[in-house]
C-alpha atoms as a PDB file:
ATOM      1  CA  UNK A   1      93.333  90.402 100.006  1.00  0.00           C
ATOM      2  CA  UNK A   2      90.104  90.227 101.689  1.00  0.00           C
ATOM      3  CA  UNK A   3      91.789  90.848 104.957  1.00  0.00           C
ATOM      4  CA  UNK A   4      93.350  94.470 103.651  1.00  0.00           C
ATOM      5  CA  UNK A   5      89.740  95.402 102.029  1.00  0.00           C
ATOM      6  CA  UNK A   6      86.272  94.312 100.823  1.00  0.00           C
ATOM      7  CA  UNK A   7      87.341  95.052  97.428  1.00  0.00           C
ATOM      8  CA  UNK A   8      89.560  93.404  95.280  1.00  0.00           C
ATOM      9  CA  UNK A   9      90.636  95.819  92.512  1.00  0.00           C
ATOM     10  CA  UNK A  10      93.445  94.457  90.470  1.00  0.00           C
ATOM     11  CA  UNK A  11      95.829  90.927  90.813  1.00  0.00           C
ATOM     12  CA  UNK A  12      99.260  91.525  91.320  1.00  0.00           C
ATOM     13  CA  UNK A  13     102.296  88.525  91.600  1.00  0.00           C
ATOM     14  CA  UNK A  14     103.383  87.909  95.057  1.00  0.00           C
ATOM     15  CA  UNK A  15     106.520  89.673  94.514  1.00  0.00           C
ATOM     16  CA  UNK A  16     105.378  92.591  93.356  1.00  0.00           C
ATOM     17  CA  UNK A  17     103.035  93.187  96.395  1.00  0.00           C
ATOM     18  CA  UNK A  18     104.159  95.309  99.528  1.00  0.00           C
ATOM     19  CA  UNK A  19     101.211  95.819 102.364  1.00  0.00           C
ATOM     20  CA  UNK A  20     101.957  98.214 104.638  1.00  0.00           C
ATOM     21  CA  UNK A  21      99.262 100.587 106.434  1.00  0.00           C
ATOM     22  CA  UNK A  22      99.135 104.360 105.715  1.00  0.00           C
ATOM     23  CA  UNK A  23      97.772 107.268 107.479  1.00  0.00           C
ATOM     24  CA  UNK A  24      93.801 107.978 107.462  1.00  0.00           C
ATOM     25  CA  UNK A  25      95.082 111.141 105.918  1.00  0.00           C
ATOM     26  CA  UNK A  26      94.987 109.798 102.659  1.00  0.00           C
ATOM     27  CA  UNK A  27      90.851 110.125 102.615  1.00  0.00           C
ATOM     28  CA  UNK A  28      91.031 113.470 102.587  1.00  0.00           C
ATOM     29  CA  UNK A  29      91.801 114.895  99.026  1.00  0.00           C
ATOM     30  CA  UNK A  30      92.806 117.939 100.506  1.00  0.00           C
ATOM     31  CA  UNK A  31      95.960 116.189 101.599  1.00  0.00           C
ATOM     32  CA  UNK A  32      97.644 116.301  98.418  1.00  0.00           C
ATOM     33  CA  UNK A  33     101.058 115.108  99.346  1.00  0.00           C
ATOM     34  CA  UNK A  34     103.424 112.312  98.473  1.00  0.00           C
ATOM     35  CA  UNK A  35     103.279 111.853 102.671  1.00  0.00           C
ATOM     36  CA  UNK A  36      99.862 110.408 102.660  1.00  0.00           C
ATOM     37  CA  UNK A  37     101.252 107.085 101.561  1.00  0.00           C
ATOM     38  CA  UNK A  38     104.358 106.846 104.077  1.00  0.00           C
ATOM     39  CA  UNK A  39     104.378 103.383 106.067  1.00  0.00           C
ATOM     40  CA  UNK A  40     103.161 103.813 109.738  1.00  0.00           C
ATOM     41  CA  UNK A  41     105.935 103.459 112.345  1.00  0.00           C
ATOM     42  CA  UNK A  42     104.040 100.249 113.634  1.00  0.00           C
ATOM     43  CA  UNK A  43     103.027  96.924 111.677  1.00  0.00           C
ATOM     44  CA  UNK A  44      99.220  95.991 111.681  1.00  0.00           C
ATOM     45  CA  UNK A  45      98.171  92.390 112.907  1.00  0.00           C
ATOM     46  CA  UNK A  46      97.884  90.342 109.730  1.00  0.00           C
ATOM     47  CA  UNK A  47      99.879  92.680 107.155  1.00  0.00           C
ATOM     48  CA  UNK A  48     103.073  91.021 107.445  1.00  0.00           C
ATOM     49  CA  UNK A  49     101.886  87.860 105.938  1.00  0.00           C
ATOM     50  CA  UNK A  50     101.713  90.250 102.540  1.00  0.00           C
ATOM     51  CA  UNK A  51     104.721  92.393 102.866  1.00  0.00           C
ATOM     52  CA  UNK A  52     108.008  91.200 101.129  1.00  0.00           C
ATOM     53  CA  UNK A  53     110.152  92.605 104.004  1.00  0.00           C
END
């Protein structure tokens, strides 16, 4: 995980664990939408080793 962030908050199984990057909107709380999550149209280098898709 250390290649997604410093941090490693909680352990989930393989198969449960979908890595996609998400807009910069999302640290800013005064985007309080279910948008802020959506997948970006483009793959980041070294994500797709932890996506299931």
């Amino acid at each position: 995980m250390e290649s997604i962030h410093d941090r490693m908050p909680v352990v989930l199984p393989k198969d449960d664990l979908d890595a996609y990057e998400i807009s910069t909107r999302v640290n800013n709380p005064g985007n309080d939408d279910p948008q802020v999550i959506d997948p970006l149209d483009h793959e980041r280098s070294g994500l797709g080793e932890f996506s299931s898709g």
